[in-house]
PDB file of N, CA and C in Angstrom:
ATOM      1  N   UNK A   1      67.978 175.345   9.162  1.00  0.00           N
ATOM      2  CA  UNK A   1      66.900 176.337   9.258  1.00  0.00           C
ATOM      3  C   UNK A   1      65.913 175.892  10.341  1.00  0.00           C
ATOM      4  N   UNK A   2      65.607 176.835  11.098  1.00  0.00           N
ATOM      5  CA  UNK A   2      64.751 176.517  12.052  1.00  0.00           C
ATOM      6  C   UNK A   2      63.016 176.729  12.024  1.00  0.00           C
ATOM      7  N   UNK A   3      62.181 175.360  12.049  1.00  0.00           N
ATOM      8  CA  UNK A   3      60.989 176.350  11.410  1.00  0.00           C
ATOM      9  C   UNK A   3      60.352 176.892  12.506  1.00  0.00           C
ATOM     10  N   UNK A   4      60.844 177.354  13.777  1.00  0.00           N
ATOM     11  CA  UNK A   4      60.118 178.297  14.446  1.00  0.00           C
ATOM     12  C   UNK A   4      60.583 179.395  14.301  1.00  0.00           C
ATOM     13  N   UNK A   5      61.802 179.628  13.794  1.00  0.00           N
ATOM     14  CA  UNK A   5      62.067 181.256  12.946  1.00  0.00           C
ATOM     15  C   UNK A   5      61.121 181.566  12.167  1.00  0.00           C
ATOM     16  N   UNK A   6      61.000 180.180  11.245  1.00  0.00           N
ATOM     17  CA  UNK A   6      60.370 180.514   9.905  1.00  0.00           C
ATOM     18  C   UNK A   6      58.683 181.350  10.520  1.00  0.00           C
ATOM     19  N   UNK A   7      58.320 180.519  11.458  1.00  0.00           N
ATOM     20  CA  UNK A   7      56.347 180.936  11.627  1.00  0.00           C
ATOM     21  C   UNK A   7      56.448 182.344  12.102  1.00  0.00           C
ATOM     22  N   UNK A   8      57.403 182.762  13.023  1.00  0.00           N
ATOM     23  CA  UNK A   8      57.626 183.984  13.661  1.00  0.00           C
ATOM     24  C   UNK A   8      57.731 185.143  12.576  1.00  0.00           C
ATOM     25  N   UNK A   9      59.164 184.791  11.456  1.00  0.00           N
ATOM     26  CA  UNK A   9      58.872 185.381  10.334  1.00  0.00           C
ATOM     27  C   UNK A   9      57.756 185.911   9.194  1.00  0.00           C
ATOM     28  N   UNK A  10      56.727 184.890   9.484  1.00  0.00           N
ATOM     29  CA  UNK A  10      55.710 184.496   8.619  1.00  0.00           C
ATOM     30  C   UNK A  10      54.762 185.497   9.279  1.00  0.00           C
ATOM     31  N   UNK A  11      54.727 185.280  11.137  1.00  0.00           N
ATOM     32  CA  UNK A  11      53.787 186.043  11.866  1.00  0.00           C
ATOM     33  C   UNK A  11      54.142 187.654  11.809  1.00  0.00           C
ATOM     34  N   UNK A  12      55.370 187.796  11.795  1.00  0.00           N
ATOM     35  CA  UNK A  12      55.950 189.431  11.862  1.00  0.00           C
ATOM     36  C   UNK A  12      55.447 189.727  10.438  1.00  0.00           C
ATOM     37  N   UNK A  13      55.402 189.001   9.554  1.00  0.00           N
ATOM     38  CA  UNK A  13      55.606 189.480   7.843  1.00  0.00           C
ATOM     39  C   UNK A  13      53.964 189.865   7.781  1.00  0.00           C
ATOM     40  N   UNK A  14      52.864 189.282   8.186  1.00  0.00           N
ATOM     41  CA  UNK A  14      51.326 189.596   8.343  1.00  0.00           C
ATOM     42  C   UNK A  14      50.933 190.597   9.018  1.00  0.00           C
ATOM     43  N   UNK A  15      51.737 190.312  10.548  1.00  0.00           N
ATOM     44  CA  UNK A  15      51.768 191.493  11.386  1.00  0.00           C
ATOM     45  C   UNK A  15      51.834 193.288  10.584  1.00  0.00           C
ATOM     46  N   UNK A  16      53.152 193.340  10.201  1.00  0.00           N
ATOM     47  CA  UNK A  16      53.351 194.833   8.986  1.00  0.00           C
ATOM     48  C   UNK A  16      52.560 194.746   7.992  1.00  0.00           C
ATOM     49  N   UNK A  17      51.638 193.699   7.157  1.00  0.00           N
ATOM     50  CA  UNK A  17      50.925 193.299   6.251  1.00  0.00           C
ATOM     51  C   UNK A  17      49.336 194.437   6.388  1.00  0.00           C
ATOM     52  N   UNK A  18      49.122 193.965   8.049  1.00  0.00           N
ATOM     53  CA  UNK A  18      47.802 194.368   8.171  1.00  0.00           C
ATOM     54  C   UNK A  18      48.343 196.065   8.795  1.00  0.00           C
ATOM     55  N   UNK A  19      48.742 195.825   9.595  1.00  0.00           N
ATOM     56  CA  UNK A  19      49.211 197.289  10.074  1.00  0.00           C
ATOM     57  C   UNK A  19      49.053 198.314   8.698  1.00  0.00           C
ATOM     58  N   UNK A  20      49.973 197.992   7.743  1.00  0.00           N
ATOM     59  CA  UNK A  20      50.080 198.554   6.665  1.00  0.00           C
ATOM     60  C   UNK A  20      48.820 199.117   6.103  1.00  0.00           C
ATOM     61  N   UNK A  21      48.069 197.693   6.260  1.00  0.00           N
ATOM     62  CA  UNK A  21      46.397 197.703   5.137  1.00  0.00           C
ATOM     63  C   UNK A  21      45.666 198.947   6.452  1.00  0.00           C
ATOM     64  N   UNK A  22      45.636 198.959   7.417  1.00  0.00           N
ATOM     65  CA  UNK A  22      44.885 199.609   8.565  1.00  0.00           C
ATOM     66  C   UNK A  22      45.329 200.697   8.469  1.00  0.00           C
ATOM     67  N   UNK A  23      47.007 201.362   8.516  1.00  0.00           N
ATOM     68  CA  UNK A  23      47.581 203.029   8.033  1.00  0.00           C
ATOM     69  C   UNK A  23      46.495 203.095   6.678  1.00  0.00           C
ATOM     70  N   UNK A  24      47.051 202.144   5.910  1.00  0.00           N
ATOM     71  CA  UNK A  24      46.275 202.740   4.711  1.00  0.00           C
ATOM     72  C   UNK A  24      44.837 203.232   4.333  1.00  0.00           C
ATOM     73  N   UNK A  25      44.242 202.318   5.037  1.00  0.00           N
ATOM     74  CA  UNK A  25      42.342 202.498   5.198  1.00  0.00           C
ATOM     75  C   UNK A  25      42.512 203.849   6.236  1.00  0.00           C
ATOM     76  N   UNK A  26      43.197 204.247   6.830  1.00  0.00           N
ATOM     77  CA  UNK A  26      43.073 205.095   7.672  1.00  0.00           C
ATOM     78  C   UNK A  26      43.227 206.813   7.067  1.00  0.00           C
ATOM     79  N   UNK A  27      44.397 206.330   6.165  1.00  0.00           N
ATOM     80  CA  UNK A  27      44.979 207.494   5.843  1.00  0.00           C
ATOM     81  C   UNK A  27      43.633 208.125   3.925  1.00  0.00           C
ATOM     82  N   UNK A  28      43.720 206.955   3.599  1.00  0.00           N
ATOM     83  CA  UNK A  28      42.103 206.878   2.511  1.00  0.00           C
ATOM     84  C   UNK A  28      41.053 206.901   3.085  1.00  0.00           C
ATOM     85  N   UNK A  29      40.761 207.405   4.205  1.00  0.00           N
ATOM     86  CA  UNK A  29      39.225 207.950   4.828  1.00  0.00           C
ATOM     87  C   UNK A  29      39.440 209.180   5.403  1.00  0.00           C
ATOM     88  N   UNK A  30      40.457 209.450   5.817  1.00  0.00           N
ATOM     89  CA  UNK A  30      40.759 211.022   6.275  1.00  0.00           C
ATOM     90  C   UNK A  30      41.064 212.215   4.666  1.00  0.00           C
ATOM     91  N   UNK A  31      41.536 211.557   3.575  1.00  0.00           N
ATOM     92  CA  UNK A  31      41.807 211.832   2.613  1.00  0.00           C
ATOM     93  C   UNK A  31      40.225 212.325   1.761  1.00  0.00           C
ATOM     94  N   UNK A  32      39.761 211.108   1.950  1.00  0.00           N
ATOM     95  CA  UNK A  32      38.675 211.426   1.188  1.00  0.00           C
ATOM     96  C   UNK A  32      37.496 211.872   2.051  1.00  0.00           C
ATOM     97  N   UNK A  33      37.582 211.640   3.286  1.00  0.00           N
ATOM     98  CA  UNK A  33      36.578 213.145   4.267  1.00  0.00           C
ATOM     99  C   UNK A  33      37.556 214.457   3.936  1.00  0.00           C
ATOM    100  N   UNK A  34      38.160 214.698   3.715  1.00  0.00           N
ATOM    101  CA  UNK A  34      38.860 216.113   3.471  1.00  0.00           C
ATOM    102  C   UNK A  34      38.976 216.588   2.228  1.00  0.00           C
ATOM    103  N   UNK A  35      38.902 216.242   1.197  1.00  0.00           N
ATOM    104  CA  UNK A  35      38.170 215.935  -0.319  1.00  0.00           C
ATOM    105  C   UNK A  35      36.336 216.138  -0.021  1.00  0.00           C
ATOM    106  N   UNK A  36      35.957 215.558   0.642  1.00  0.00           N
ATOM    107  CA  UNK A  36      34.560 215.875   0.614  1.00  0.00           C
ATOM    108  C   UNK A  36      33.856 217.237   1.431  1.00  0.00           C
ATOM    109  N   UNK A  37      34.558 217.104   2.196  1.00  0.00           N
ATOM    110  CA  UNK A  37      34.302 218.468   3.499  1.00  0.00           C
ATOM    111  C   UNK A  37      34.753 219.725   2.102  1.00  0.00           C
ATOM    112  N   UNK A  38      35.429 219.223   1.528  1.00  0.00           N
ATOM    113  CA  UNK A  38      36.197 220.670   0.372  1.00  0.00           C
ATOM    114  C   UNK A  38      37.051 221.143   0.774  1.00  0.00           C
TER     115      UNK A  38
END
């Protein structure tokens, strides 16, 4: 096993981690301005 796979893995796996958390905060503020607008 190579551990510079491993950090790359580790870095890609955070990488989709936050992306994810950022769609999500994104998509729960357009949601709930459009809920509030009515």
């Amino acid at each position: 096993m190579d551990p510079n796979k491993k950090k790359t893995e580790v870095m890609w796996a955070g990488i989709g981690l936050a992306l994810g958390a950022g769609v999500g905060a994104i998509l729960g503020i357009v949601a709930y301005n459009q809920q509030w607008l009515g």
